[in-house]
N, C-alpha and C. Protein backbone atom coordinates (compact mmCIF):
# COMPACT_ATOMS: atom_id res chain seq x y z
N UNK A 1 8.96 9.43 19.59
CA UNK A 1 7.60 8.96 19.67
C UNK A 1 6.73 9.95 18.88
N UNK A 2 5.79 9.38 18.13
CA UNK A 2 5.07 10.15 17.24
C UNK A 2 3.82 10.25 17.74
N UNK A 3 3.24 11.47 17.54
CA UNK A 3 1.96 11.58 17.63
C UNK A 3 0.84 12.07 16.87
N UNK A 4 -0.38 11.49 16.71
CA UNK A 4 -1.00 11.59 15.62
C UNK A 4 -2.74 11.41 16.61
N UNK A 5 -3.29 12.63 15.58
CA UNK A 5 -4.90 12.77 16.05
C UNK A 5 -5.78 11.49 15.51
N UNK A 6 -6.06 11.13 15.59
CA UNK A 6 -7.77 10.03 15.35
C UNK A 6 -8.79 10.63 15.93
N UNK A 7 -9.81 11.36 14.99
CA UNK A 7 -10.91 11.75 15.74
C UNK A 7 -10.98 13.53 16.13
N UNK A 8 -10.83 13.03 17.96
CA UNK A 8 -10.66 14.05 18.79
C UNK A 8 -9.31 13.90 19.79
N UNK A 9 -9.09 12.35 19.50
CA UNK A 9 -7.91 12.06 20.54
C UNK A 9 -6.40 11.46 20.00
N UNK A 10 -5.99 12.13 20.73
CA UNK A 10 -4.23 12.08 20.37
C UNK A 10 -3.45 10.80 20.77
N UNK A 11 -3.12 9.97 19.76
CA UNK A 11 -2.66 8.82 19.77
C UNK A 11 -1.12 8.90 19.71
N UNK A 12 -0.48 8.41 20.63
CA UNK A 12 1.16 8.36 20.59
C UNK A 12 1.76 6.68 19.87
N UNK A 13 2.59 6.98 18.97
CA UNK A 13 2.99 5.69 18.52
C UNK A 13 4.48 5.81 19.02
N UNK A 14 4.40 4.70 20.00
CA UNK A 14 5.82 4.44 20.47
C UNK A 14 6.42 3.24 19.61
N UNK A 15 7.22 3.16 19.28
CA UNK A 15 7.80 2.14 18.37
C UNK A 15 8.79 1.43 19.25
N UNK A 16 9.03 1.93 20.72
CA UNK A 16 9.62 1.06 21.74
C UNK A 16 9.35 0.35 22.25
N UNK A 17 7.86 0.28 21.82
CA UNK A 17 7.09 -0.61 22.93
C UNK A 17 7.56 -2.07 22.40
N UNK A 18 7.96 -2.18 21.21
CA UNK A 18 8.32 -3.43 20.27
C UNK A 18 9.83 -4.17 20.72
N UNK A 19 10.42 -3.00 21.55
CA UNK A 19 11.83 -3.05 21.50
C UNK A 19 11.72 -4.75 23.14
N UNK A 20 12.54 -5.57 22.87
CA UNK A 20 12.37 -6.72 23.89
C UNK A 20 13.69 -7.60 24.20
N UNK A 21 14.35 -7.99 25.04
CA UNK A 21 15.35 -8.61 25.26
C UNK A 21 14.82 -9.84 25.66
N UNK A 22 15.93 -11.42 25.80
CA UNK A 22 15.70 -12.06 26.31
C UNK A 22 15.24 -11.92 27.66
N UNK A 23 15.59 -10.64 28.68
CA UNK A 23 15.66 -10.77 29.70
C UNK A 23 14.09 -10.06 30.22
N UNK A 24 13.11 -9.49 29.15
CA UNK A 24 12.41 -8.67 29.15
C UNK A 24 11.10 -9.35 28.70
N UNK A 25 11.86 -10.40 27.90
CA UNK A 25 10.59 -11.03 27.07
C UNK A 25 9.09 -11.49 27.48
N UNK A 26 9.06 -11.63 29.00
CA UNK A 26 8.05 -12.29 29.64
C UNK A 26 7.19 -10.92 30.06
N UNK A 27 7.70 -9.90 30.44
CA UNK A 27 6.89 -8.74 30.74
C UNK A 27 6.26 -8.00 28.98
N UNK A 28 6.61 -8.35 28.07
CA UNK A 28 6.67 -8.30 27.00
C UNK A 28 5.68 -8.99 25.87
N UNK A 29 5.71 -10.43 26.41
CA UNK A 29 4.47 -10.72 26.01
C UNK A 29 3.22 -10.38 26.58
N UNK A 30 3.64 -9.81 27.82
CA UNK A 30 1.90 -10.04 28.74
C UNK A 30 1.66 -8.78 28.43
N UNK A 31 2.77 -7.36 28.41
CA UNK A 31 2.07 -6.72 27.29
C UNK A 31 1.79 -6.59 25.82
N UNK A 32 1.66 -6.73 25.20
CA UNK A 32 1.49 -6.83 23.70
C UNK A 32 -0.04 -6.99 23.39
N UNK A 33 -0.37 -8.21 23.51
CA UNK A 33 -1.65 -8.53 24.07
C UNK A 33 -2.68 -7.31 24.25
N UNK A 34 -2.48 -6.52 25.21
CA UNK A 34 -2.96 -5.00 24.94
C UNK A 34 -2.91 -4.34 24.15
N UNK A 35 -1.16 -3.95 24.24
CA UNK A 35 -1.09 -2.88 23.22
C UNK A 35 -1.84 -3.33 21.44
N UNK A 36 -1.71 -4.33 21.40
CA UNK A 36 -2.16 -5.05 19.85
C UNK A 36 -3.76 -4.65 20.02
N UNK A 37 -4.67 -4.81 20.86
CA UNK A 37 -5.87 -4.45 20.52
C UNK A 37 -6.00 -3.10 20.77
N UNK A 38 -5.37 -1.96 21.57
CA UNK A 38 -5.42 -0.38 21.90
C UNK A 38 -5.24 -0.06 20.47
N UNK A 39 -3.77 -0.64 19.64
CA UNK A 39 -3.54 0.21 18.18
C UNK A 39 -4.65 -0.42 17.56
N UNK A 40 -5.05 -1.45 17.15
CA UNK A 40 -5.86 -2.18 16.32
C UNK A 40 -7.26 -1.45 16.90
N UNK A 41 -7.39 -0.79 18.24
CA UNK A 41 -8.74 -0.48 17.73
C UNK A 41 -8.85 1.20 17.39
N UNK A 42 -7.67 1.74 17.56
CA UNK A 42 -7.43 2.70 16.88
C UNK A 42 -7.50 2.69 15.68
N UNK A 43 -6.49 1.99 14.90
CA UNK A 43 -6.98 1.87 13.65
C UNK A 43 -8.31 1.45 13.03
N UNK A 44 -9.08 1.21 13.74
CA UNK A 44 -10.67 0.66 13.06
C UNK A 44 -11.11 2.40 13.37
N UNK A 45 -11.06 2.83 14.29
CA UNK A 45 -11.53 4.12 14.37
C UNK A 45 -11.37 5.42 13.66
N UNK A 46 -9.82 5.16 12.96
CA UNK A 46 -9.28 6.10 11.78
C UNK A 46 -10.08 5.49 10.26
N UNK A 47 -10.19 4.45 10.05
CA UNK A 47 -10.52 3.83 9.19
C UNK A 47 -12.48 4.32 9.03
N UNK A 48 -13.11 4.23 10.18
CA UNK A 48 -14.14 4.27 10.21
C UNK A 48 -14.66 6.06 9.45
N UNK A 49 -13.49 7.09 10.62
CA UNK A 49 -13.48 8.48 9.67
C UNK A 49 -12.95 8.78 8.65
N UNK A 50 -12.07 7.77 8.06
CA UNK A 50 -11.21 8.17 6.50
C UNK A 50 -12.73 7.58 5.99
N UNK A 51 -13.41 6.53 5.61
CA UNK A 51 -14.46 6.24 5.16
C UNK A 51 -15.80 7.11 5.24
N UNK A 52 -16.39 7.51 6.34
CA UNK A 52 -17.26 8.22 6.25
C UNK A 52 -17.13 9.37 5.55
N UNK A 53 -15.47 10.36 5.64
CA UNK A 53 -15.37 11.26 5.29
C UNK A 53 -15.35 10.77 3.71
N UNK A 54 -14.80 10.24 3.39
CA UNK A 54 -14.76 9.78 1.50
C UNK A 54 -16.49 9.44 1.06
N UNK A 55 -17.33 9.33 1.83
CA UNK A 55 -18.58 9.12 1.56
C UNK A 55 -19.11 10.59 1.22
N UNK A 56 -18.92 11.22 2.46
CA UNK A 56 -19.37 12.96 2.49
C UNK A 56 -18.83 13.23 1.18
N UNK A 57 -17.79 12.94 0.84
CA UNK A 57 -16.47 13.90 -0.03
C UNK A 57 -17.52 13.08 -1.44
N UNK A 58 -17.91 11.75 -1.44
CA UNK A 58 -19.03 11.80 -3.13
C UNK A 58 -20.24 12.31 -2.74
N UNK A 59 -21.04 12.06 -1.88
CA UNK A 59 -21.88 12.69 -1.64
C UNK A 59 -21.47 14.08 -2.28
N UNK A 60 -21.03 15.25 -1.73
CA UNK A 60 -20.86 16.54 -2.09
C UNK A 60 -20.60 16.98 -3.75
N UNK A 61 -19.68 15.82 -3.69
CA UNK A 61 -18.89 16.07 -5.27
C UNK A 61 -20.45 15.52 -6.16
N UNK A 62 -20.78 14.67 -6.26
CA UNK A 62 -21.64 14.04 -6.82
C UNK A 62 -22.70 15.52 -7.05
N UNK A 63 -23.38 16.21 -5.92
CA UNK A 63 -24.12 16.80 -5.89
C UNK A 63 -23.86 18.24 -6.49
N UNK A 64 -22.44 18.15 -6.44
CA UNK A 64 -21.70 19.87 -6.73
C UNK A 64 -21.74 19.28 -8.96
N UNK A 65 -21.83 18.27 -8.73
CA UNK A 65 -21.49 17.70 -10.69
C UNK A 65 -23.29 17.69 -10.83
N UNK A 66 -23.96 17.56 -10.17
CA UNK A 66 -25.34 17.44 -10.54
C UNK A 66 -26.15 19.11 -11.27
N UNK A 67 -25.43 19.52 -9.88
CA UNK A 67 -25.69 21.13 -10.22
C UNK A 67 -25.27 21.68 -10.88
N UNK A 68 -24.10 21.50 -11.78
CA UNK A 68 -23.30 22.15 -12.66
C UNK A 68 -24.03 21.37 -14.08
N UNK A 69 -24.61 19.95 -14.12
CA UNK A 69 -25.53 19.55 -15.50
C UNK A 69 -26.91 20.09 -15.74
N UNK A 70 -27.69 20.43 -14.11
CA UNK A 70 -28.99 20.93 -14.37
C UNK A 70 -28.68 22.28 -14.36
N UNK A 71 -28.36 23.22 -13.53
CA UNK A 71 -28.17 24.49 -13.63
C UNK A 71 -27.59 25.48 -14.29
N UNK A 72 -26.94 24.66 -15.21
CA UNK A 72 -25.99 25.92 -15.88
C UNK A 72 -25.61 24.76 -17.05
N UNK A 73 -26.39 23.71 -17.16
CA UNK A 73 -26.15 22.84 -18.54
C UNK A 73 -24.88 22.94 -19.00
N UNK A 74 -23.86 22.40 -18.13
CA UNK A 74 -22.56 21.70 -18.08
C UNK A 74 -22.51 20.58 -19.00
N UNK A 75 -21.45 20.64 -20.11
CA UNK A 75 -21.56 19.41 -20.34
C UNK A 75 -20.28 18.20 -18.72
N UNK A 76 -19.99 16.91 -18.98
CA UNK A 76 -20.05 16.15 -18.56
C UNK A 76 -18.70 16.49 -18.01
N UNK A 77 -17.29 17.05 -18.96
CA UNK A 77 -16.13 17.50 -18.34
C UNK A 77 -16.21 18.90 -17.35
N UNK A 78 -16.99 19.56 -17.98
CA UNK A 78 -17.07 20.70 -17.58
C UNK A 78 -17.66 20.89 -16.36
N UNK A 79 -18.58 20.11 -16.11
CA UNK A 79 -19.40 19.72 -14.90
C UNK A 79 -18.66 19.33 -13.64
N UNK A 80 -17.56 18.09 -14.24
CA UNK A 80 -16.35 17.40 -13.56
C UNK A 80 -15.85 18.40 -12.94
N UNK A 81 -15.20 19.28 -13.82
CA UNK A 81 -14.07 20.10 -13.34
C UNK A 81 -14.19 21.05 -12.45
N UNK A 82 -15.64 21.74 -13.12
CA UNK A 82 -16.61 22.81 -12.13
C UNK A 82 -16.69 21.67 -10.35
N UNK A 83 -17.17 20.54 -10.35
CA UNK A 83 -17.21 20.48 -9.32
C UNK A 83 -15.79 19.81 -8.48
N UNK A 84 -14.84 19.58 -9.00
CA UNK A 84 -13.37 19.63 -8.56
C UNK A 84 -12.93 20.73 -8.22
N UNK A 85 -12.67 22.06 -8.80
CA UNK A 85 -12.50 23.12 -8.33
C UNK A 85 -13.70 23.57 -7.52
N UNK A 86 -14.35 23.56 -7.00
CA UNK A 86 -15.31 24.00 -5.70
C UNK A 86 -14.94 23.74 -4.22
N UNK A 87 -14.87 25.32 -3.62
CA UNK A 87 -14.09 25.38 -2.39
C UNK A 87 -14.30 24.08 -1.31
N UNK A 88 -15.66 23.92 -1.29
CA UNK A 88 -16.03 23.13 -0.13
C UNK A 88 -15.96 21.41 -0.81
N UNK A 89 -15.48 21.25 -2.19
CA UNK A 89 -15.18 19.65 -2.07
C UNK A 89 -13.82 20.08 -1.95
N UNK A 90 -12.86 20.59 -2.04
CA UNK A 90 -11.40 20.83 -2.16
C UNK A 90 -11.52 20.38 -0.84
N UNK A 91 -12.27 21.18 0.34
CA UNK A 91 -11.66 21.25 1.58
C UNK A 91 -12.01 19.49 1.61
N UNK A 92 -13.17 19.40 1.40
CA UNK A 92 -13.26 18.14 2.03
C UNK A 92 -12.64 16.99 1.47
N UNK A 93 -11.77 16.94 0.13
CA UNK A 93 -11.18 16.48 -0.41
C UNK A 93 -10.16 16.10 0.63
N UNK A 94 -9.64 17.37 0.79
CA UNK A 94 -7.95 17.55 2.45
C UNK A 94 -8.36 16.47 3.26
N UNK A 95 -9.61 16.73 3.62
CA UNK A 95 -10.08 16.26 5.49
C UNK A 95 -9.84 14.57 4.73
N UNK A 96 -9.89 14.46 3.39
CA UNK A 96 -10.40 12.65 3.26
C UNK A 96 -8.99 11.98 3.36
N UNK A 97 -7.97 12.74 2.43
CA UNK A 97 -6.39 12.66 2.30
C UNK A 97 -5.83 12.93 3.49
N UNK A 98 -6.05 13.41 4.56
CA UNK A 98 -5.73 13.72 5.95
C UNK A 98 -5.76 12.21 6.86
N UNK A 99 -6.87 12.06 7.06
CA UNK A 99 -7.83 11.01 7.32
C UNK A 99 -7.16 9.70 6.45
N UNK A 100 -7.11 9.39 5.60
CA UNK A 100 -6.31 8.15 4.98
C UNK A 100 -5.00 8.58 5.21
N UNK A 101 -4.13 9.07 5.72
CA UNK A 101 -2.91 9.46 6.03
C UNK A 101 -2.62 9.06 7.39
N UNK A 102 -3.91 9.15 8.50
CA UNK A 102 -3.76 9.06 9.87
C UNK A 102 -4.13 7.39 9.91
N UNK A 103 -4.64 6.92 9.12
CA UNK A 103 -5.59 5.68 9.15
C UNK A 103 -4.15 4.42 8.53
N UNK A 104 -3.37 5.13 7.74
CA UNK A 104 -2.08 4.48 7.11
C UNK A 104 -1.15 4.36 8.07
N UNK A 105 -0.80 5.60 9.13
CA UNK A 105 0.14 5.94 10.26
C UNK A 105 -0.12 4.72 11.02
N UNK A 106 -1.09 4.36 11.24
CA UNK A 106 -1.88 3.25 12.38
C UNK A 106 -0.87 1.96 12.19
């Protein structure tokens, strides 16, 4: 059983829960039903922070390429690159690739 963060809270993916016999099948459907909206609304919730965070992550970048054309008259690659290598979009680059990683797991 795997476990994986969303958020603040620790989501377990049992892949047994799928597992069903003829003899099982009726306790089986009446759960599913649940479990299908618990993961499904997990996944809207990973989805919701892989997105916001990819918003932050242009937001920043956008603003880290702005500053590198007015302040130090970057041209347009140079600007790029200056704000690709900058500690704090790198990190937040991670948190976005993290975040679409947990949001894929779902």
């Amino acid at each position: 059983m795997a476990k994986i963060m969303v958020g603040k809270e620790e989501v377990n993916l049992d892949e047994t829960v799928l597992d069903f016999t003829p003899e099982n099948i009726n306790e089986f459907l009446t759960k599913y039903a649940a479990l299908h909206r618990y993961y499904q609304n997990k996944h809207n919730e990973a989805v919701y922070i892989a997105r916001t965070l990819n918003d932050q992550y242009t937001v920043l970048f956008n603003s880290k390429f702005k500053e590198g054309k007015i302040a130090h008259s970057f041209s347009d690659k140079m600007a790029e690159a200056s704000a690709k290598s900058d500690e704090e979009v790198v990190r937040l680059l991670d948190k976005v690739r993290k975040a679409e990683y947990v949001k894929d797991e779902i």
